[in-house]
N, C-alpha and C. Protein backbone atom coordinates (compact mmCIF):
# COMPACT_ATOMS: atom_id res chain seq x y z
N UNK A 1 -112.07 -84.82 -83.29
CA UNK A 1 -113.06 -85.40 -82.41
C UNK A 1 -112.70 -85.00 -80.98
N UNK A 2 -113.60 -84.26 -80.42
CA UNK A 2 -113.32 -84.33 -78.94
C UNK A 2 -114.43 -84.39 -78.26
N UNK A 3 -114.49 -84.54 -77.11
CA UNK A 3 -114.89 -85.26 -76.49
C UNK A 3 -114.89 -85.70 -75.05
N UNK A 4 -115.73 -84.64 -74.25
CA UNK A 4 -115.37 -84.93 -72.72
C UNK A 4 -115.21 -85.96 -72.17
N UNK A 5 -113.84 -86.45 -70.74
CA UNK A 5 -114.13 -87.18 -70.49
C UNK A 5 -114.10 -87.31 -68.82
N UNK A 6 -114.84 -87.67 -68.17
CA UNK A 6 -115.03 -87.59 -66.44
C UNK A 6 -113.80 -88.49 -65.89
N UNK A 7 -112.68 -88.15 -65.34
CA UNK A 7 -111.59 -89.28 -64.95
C UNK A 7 -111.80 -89.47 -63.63
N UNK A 8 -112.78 -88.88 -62.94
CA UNK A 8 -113.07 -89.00 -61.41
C UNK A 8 -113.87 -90.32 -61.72
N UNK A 9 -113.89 -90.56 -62.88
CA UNK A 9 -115.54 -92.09 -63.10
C UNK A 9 -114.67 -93.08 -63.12
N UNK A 10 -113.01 -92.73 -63.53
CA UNK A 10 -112.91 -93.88 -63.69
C UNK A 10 -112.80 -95.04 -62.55
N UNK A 11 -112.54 -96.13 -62.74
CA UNK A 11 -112.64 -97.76 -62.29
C UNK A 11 -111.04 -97.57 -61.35
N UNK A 12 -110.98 -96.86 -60.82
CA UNK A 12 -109.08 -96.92 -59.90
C UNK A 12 -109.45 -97.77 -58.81
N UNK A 13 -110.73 -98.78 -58.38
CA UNK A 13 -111.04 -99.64 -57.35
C UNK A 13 -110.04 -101.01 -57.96
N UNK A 14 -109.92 -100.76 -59.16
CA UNK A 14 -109.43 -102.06 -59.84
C UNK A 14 -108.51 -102.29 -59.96
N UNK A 15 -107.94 -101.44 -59.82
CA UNK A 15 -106.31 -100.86 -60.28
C UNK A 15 -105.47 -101.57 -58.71
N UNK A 16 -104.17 -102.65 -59.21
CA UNK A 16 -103.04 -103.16 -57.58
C UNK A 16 -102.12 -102.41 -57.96
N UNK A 17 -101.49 -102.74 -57.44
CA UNK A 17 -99.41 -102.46 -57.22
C UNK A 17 -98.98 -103.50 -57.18
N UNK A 18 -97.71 -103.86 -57.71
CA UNK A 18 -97.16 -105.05 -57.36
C UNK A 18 -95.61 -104.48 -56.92
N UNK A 19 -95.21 -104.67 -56.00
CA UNK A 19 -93.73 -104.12 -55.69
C UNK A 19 -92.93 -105.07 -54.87
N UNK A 20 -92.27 -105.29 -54.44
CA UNK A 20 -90.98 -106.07 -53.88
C UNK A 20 -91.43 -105.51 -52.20
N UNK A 21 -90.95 -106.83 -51.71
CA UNK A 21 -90.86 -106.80 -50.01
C UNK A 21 -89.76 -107.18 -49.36
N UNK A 22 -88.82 -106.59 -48.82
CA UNK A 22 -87.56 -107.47 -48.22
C UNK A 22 -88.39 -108.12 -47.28
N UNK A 23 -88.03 -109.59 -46.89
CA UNK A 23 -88.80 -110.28 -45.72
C UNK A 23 -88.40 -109.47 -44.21
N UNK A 24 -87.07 -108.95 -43.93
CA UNK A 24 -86.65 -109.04 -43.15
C UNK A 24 -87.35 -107.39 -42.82
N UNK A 25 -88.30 -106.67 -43.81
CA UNK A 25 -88.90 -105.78 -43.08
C UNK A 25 -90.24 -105.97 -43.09
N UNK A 26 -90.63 -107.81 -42.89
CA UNK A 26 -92.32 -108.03 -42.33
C UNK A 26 -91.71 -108.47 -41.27
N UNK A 27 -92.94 -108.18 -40.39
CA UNK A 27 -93.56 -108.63 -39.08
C UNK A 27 -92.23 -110.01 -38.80
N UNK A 28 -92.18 -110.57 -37.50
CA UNK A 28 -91.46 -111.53 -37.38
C UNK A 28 -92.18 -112.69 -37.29
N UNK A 29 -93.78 -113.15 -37.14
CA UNK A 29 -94.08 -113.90 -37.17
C UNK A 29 -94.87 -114.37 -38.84
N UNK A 30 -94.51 -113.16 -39.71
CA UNK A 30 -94.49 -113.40 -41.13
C UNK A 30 -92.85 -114.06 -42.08
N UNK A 31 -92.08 -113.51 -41.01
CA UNK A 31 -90.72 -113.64 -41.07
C UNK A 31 -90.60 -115.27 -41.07
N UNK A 32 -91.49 -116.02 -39.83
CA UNK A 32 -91.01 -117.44 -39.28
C UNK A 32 -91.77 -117.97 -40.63
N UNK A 33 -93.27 -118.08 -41.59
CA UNK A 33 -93.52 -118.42 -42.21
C UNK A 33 -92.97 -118.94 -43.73
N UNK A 34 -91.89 -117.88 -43.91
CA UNK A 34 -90.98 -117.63 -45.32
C UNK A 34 -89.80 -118.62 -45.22
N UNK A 35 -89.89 -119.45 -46.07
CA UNK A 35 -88.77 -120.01 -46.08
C UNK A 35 -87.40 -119.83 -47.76
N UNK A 36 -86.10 -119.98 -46.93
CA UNK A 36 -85.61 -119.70 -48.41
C UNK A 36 -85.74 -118.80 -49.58
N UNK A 37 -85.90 -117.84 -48.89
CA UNK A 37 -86.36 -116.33 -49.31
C UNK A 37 -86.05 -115.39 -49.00
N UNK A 38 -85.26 -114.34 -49.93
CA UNK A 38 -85.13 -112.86 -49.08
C UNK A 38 -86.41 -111.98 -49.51
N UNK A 39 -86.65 -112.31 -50.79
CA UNK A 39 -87.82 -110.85 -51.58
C UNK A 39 -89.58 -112.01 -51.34
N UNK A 40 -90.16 -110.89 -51.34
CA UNK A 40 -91.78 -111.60 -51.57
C UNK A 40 -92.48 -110.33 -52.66
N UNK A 41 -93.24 -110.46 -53.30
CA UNK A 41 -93.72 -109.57 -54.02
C UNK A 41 -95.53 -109.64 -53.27
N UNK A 42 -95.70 -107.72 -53.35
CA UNK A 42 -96.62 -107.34 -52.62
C UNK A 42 -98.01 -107.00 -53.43
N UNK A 43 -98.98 -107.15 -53.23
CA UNK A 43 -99.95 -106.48 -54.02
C UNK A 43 -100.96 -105.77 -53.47
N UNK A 44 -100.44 -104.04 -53.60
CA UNK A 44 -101.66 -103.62 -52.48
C UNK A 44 -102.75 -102.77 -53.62
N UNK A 45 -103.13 -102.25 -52.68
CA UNK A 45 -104.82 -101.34 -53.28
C UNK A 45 -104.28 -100.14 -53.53
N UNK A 46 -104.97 -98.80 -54.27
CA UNK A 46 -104.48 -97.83 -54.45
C UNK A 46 -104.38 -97.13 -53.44
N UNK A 47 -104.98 -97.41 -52.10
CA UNK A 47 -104.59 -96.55 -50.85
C UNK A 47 -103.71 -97.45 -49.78
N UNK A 48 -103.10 -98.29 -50.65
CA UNK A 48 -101.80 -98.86 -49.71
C UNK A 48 -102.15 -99.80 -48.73
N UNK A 49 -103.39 -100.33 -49.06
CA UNK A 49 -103.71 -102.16 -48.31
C UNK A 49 -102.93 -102.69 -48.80
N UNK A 50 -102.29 -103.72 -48.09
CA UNK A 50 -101.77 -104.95 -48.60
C UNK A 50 -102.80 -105.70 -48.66
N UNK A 51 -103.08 -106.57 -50.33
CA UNK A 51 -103.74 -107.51 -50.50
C UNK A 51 -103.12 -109.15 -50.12
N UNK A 52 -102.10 -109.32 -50.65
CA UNK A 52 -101.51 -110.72 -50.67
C UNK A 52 -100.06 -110.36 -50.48
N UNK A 53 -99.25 -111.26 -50.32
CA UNK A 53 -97.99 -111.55 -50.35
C UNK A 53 -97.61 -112.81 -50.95
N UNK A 54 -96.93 -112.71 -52.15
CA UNK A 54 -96.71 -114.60 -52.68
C UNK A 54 -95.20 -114.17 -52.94
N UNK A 55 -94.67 -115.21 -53.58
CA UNK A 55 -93.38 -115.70 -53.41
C UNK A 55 -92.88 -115.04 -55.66
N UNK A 56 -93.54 -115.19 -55.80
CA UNK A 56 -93.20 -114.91 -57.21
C UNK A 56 -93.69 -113.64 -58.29
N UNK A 57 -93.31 -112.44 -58.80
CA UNK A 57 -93.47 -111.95 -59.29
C UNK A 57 -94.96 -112.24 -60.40
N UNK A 58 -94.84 -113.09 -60.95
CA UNK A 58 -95.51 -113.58 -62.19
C UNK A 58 -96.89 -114.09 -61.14
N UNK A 59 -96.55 -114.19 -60.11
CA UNK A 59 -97.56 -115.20 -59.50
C UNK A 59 -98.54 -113.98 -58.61
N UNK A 60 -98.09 -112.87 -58.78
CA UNK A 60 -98.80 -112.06 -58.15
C UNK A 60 -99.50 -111.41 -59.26
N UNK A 61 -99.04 -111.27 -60.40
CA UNK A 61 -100.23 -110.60 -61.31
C UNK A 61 -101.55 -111.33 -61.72
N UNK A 62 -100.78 -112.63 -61.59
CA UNK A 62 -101.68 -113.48 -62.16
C UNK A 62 -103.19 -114.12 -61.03
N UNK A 63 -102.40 -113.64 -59.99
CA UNK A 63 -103.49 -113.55 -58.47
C UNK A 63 -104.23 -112.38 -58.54
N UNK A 64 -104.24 -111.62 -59.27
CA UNK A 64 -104.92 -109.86 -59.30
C UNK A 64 -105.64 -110.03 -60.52
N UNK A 65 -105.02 -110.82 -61.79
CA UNK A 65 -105.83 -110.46 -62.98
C UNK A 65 -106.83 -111.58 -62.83
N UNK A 66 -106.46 -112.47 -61.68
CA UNK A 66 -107.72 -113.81 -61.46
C UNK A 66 -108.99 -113.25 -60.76
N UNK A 67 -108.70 -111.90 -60.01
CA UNK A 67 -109.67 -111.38 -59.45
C UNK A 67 -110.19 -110.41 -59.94
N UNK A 68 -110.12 -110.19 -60.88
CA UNK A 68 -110.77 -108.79 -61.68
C UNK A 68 -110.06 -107.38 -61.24
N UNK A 69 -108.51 -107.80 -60.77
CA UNK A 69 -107.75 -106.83 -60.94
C UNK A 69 -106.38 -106.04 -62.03
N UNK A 70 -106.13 -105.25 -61.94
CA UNK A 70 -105.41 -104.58 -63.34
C UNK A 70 -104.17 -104.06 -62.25
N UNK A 71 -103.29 -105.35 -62.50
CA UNK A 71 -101.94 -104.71 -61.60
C UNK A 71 -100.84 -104.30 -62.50
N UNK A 72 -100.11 -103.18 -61.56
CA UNK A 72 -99.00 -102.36 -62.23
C UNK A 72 -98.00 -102.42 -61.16
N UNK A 73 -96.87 -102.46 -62.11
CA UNK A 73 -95.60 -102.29 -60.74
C UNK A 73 -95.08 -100.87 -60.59
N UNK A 74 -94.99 -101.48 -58.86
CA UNK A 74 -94.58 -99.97 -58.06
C UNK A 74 -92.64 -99.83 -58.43
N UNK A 75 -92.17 -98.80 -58.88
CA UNK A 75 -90.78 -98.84 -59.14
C UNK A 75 -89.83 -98.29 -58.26
């Protein structure tokens, strides 16, 4: 079976990142917000927006797959 397929069609609007943030390389008035924390986990767009910043791994996919997003981690 084959079978063309167009990969320029596909859906990559949908597609996050989820990767690790040392705090101490955000902004300093993102810095004063964080408490008791060195890491924040990031979730950006495929051209490198930052969407959110939360405090928990698990808590960031689950903020992306609540929005009709399909996140993958950056390694």
């Amino acid at each position: 079976m084959n079978s063309r397929y167009d990969f320029n069609k596909s859906d990559e609007g949908r597609l996050v990142y989820v990767r690790t943030v040392d705090v101490t390389d955000l902004p300093l008035d993102v810095q004063d917000q964080v408490d008791d924390c060195d890491t924040l986990y990031a979730v950006h767009r495929a051209d490198g927006e930052r969407l959110a910043l939360v405090k928990e791994r698990a808590l960031a996919f689950e903020l992306a797959r609540q929005n009709d997003y399909s996140p993958v981690t950056v390694h």
